[in-house]
C-alpha atoms as a PDB file:
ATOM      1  CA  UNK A   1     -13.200  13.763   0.974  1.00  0.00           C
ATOM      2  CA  UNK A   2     -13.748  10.924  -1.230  1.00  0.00           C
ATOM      3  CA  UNK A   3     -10.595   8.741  -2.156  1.00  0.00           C
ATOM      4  CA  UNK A   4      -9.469   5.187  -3.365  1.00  0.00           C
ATOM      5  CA  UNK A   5      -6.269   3.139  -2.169  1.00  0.00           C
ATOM      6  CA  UNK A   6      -4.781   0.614  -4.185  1.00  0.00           C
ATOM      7  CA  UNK A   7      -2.093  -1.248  -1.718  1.00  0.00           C
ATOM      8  CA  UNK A   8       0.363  -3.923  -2.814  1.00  0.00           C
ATOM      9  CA  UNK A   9       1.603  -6.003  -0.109  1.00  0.00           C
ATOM     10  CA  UNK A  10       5.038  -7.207  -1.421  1.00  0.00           C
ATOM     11  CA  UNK A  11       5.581 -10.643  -1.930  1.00  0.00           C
ATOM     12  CA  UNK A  12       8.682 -11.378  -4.378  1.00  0.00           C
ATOM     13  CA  UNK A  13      11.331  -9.829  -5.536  1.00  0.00           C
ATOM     14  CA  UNK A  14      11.203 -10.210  -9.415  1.00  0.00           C
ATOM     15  CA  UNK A  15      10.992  -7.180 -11.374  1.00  0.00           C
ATOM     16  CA  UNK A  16       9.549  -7.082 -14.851  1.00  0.00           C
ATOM     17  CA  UNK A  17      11.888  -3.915 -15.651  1.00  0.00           C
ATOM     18  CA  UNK A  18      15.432  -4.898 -15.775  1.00  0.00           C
ATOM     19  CA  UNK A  19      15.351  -4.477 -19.824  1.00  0.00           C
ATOM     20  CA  UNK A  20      14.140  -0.713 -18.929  1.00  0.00           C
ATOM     21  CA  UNK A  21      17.307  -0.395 -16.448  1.00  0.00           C
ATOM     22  CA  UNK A  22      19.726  -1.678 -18.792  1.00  0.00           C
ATOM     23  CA  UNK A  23      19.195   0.994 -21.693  1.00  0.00           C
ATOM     24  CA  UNK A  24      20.562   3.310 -19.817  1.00  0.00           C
ATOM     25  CA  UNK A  25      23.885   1.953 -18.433  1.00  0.00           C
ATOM     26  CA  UNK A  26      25.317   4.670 -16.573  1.00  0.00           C
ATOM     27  CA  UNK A  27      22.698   6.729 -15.292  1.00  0.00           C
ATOM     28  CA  UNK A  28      20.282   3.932 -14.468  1.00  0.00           C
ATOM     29  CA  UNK A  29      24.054   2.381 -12.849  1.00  0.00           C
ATOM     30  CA  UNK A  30      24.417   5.366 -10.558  1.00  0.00           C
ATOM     31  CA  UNK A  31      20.859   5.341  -9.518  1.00  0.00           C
ATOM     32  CA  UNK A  32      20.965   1.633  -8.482  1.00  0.00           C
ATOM     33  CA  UNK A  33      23.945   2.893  -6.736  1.00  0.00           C
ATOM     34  CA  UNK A  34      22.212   5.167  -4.506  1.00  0.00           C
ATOM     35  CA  UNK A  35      18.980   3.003  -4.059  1.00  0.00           C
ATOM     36  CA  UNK A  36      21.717   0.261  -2.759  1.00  0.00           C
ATOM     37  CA  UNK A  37      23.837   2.413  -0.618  1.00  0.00           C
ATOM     38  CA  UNK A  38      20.576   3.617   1.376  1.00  0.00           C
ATOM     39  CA  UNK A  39      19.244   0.124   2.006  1.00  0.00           C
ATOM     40  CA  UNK A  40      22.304  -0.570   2.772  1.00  0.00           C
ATOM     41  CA  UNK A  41      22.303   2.614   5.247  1.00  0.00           C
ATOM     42  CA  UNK A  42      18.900   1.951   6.264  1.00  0.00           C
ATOM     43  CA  UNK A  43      19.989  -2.201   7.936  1.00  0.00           C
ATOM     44  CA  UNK A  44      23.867  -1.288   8.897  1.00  0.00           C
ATOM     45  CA  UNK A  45      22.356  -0.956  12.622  1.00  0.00           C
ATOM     46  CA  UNK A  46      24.586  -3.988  13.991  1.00  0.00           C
ATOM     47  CA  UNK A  47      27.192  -1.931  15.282  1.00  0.00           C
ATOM     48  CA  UNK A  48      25.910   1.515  16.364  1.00  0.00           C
ATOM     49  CA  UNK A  49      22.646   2.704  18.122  1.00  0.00           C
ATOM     50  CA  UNK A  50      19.733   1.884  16.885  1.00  0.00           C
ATOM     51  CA  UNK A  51      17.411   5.330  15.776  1.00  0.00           C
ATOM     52  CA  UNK A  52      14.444   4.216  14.627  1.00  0.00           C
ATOM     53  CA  UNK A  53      13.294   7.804  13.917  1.00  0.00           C
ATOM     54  CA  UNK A  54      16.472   8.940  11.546  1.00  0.00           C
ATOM     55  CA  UNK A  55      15.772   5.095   9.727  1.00  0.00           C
ATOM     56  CA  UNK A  56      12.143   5.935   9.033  1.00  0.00           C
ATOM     57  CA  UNK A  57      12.887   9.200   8.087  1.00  0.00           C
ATOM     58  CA  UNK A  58      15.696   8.178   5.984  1.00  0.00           C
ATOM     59  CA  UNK A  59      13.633   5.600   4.301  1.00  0.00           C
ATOM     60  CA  UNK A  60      10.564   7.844   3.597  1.00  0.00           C
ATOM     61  CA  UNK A  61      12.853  10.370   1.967  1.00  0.00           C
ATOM     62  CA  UNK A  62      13.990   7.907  -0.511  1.00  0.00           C
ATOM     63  CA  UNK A  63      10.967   7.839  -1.731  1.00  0.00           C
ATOM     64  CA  UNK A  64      11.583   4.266  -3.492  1.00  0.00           C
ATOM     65  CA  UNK A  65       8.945   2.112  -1.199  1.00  0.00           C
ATOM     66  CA  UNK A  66       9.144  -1.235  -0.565  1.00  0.00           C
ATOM     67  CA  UNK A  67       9.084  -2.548  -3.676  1.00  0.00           C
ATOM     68  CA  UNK A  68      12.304  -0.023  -4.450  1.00  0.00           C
ATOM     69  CA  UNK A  69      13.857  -1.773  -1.111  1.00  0.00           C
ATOM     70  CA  UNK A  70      13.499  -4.994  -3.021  1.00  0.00           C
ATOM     71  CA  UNK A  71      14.286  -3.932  -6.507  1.00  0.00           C
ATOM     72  CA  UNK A  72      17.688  -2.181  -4.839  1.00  0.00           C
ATOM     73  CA  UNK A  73      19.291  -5.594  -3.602  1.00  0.00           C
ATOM     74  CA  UNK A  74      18.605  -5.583   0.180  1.00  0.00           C
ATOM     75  CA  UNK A  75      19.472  -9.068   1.303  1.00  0.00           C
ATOM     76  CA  UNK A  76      17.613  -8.667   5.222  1.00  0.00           C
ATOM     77  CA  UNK A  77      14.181  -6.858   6.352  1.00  0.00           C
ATOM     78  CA  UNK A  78      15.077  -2.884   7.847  1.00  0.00           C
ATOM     79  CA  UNK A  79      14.147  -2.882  11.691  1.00  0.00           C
ATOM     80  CA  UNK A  80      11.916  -0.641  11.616  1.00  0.00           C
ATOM     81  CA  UNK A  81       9.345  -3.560   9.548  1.00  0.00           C
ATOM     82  CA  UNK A  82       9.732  -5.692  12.720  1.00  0.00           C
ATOM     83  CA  UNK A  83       7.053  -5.762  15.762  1.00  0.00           C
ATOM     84  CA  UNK A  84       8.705  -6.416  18.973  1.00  0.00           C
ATOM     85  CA  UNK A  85       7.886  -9.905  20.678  1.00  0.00           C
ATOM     86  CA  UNK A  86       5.845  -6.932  23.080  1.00  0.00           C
ATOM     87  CA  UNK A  87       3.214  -6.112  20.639  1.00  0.00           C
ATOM     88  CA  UNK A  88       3.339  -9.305  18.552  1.00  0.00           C
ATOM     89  CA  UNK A  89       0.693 -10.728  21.092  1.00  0.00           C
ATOM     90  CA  UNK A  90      -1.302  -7.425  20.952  1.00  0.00           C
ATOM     91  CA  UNK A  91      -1.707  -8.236  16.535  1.00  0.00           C
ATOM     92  CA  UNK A  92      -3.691 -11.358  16.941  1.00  0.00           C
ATOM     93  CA  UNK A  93      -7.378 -11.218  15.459  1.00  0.00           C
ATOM     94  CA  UNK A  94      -9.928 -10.656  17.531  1.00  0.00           C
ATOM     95  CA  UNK A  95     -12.793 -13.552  16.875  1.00  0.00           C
ATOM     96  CA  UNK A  96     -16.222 -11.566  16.484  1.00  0.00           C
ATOM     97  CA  UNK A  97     -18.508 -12.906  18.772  1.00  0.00           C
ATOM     98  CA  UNK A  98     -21.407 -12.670  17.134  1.00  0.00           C
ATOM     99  CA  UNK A  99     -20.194 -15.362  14.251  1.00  0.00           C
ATOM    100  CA  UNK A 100     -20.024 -18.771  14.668  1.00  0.00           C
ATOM    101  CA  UNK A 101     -16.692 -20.117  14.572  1.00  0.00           C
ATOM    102  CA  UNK A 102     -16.923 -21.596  10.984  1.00  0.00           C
ATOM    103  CA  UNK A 103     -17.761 -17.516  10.150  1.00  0.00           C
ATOM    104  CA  UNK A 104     -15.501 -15.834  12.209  1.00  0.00           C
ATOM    105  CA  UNK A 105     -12.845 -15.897   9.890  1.00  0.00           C
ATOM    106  CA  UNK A 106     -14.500 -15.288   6.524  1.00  0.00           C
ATOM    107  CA  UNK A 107     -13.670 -12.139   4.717  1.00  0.00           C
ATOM    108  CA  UNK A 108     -17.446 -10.119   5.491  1.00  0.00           C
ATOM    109  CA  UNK A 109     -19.357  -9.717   2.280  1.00  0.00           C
ATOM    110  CA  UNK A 110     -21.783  -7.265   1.223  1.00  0.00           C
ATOM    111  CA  UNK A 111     -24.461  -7.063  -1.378  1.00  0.00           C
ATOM    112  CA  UNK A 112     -24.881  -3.455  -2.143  1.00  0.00           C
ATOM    113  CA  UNK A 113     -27.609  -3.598  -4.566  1.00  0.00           C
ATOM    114  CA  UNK A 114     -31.137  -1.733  -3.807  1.00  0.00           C
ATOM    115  CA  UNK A 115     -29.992   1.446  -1.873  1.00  0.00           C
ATOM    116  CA  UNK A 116     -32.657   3.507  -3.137  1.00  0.00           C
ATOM    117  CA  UNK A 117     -34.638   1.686  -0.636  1.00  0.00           C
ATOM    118  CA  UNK A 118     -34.335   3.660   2.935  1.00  0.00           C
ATOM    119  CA  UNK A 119     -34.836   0.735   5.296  1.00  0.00           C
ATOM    120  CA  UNK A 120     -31.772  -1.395   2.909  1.00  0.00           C
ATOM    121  CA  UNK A 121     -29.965   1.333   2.476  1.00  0.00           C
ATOM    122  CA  UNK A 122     -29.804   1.725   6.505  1.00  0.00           C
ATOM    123  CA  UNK A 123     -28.933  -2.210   6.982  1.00  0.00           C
ATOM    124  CA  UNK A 124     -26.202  -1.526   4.393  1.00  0.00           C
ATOM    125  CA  UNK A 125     -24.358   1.092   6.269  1.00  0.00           C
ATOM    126  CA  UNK A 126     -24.515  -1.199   9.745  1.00  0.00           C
ATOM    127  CA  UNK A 127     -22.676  -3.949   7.591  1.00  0.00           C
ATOM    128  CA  UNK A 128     -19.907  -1.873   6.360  1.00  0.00           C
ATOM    129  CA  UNK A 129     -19.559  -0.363   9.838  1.00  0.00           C
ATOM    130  CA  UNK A 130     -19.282  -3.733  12.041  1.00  0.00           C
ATOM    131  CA  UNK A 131     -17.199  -5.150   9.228  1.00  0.00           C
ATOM    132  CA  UNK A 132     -15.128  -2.362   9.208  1.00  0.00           C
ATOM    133  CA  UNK A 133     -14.806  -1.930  13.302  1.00  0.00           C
ATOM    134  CA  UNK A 134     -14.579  -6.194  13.498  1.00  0.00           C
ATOM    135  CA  UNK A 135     -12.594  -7.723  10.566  1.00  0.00           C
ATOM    136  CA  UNK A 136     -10.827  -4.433   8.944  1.00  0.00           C
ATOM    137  CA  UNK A 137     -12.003  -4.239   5.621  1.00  0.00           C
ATOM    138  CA  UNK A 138     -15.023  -5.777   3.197  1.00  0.00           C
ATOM    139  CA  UNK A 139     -15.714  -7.148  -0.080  1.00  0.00           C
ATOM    140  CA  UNK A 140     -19.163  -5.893  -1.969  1.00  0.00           C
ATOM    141  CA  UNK A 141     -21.501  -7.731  -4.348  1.00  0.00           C
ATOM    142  CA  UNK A 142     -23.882  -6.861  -7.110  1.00  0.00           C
ATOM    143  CA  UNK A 143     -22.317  -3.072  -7.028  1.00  0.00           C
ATOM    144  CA  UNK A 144     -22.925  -2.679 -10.874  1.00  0.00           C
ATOM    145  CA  UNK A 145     -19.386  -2.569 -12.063  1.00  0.00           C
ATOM    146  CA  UNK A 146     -18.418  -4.587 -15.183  1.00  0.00           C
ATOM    147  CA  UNK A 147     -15.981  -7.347 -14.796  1.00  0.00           C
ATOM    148  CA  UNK A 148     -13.840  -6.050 -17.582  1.00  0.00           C
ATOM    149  CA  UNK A 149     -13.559  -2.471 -15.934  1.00  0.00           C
ATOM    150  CA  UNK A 150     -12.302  -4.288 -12.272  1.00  0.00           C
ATOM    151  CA  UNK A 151      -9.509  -6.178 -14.544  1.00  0.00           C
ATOM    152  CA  UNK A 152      -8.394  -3.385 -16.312  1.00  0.00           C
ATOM    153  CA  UNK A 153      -8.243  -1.723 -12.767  1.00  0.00           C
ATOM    154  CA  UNK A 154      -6.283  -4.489 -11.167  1.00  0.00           C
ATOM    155  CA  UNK A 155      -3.653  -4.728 -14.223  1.00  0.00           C
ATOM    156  CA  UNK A 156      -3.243  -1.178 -13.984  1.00  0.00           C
ATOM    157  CA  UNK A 157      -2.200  -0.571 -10.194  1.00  0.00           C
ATOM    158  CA  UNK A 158      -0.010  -3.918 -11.053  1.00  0.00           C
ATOM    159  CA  UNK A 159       1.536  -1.467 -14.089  1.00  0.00           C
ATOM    160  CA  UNK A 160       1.974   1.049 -11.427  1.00  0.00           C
ATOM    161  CA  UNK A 161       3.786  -0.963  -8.822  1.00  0.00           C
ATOM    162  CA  UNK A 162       5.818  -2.170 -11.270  1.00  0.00           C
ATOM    163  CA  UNK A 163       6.875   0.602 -13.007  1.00  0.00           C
ATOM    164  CA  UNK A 164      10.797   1.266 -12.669  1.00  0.00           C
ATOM    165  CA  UNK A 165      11.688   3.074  -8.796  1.00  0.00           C
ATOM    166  CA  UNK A 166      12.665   6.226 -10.484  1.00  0.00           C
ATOM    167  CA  UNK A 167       9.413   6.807 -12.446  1.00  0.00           C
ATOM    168  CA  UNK A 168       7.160   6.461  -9.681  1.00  0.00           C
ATOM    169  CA  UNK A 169       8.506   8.813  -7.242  1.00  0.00           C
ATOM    170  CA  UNK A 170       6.845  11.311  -9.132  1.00  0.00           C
ATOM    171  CA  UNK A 171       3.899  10.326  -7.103  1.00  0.00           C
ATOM    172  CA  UNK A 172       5.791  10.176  -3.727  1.00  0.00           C
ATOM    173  CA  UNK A 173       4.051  12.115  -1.367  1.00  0.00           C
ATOM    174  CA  UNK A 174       2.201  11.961   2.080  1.00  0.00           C
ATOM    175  CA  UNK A 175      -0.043  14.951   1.334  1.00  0.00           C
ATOM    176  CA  UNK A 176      -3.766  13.773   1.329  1.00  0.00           C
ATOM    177  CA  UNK A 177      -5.060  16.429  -0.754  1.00  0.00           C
ATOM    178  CA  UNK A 178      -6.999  15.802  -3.961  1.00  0.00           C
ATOM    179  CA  UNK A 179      -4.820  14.097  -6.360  1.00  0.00           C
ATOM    180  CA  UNK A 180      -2.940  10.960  -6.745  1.00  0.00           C
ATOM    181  CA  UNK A 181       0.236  10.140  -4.221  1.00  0.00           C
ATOM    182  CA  UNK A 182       2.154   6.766  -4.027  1.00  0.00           C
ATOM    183  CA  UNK A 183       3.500   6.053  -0.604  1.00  0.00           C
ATOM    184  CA  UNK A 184       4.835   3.218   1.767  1.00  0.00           C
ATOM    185  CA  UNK A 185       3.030   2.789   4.885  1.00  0.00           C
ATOM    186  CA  UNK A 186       0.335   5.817   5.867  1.00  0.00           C
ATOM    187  CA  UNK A 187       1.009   5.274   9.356  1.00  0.00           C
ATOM    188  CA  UNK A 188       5.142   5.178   9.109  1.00  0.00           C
ATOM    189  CA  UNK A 189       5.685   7.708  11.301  1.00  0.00           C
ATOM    190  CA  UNK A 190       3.291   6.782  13.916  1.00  0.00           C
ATOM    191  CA  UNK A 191       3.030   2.751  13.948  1.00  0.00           C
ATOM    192  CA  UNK A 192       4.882   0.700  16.054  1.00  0.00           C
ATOM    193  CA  UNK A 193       5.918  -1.195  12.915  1.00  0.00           C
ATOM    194  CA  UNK A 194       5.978  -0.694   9.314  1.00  0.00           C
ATOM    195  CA  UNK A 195       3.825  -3.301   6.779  1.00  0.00           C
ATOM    196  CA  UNK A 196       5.688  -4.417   4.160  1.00  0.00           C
ATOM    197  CA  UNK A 197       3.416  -2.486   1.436  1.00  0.00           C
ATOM    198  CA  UNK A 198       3.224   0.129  -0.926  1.00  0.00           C
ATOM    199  CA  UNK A 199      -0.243   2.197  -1.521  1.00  0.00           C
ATOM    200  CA  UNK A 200      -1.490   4.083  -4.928  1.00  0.00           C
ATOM    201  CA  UNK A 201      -3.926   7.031  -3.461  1.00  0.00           C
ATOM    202  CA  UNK A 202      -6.044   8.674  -5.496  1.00  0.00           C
ATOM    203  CA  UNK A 203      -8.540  10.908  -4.063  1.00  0.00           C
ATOM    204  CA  UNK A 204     -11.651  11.454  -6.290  1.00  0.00           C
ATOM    205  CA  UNK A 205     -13.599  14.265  -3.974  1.00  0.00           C
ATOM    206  CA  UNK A 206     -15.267  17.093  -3.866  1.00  0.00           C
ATOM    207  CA  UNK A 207     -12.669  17.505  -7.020  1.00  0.00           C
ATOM    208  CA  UNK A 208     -11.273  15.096  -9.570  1.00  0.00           C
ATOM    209  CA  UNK A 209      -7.406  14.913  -9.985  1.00  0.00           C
ATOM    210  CA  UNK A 210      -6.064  16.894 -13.135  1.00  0.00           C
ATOM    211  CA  UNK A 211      -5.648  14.263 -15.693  1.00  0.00           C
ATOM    212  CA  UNK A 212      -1.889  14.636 -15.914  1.00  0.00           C
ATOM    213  CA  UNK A 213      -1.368  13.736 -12.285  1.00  0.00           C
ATOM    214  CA  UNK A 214      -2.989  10.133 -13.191  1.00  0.00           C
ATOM    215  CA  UNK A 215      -0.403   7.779 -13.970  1.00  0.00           C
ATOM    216  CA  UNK A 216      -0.133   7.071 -17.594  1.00  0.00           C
ATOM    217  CA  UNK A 217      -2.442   3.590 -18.128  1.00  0.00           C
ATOM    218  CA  UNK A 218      -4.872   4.195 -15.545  1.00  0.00           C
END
């Protein structure tokens, strides 16, 4: 299985769609309603026991994300998005030590042009794998995509994330199958803590998603 992720790691709280909310007073009025009452649900832990398990739950249900935890008027961070001082130590980055220390914390780049050649093709493949084992992730070079077709890309997952909460739980879902899901956090059930980050799946093999699962502009 062949797929592509498209995360946004939340950074503000603007939203470009309050015009879109306000054409439709009352029923876009009771949804806000709803979104607030859960976040509000989701960080009233100061004066009963904390379940971390019913939260995440609760919050995955919603289907709104983080960016719908934002966009819904949440004034403090749900507990379940903060590490322990425990396991804080345990998320520092580990310094490769096979870079010098001007290297070690550059983001690993790799030129993936002449793969037709065996012997490059095999050097390739070690890159990707220590990078993805050491740092986490990569950036590639000379891979033959136009710069026009990475922009148009980029503005569309920023069309996505930005569409208005309601629209995009369409796409809500945790299933990995072949098609396109929008999610918060792949590992919420299983980390220790959440990231504060939405993802935009689409999985492109063996089979192509049916066009009218794509999100319109993409």
């Amino acid at each position: 299985m062949f797929s592509i992720q498209f995360p946004l790691r939340i950074g503000s709280t603007h939203s470009h769609h309050k015009e879109h909310h306000s054409c439709h007073s009352k029923t876009g009025s009771q949804k806000r309603n709803r979104k607030i009452i859960m976040a509000a649900t989701i960080n009233d832990t100061t004066n009963q026991e904390y379940d971390r398990s019913k939260e995440v739950r609760q919050f995955d249900d919603s289907k709104i994300g983080v960016k719908g935890l934002i966009d819904s008027g949440i004034t403090s961070i749900p507990k379940f998005f903060i590490h322990s001082a425990e396991t804080l130590s345990d998320l520092k980055p580990k310094r490769s030590s096979r870079l010098p220390d001007s290297e070690s914390n550059l983001i690993p780049t790799i030129d993936i042009s002449g793969l037709e050649d065996s012997n490059r093709r095999s050097a390739v493949v070690d890159k990707v794998g220590r990078a993805c084992r050491e740092f986490g992730f990569f950036q590639v070079v000379n891979h033959g995509v136009p710069l026009e077709v990475l922009d148009r890309t980029i503005g569309a997952i920023k069309g996505f994330h930005e569409l208005p909460t309601e629209e995009k739980m369409r796409w809500y879902r945790r299933e990995m199958g072949t098609g396109v899901s929008f999610l918060s956090n792949v590992d919420l059930f299983h980390s220790k803590a959440a990231s504060w980050r939405d993802t935009l799946q689409m999985t492109l093999g063996p089979n192509l998603p049916e066009l009218e699962e794509i999100p319109w502009g993409m």
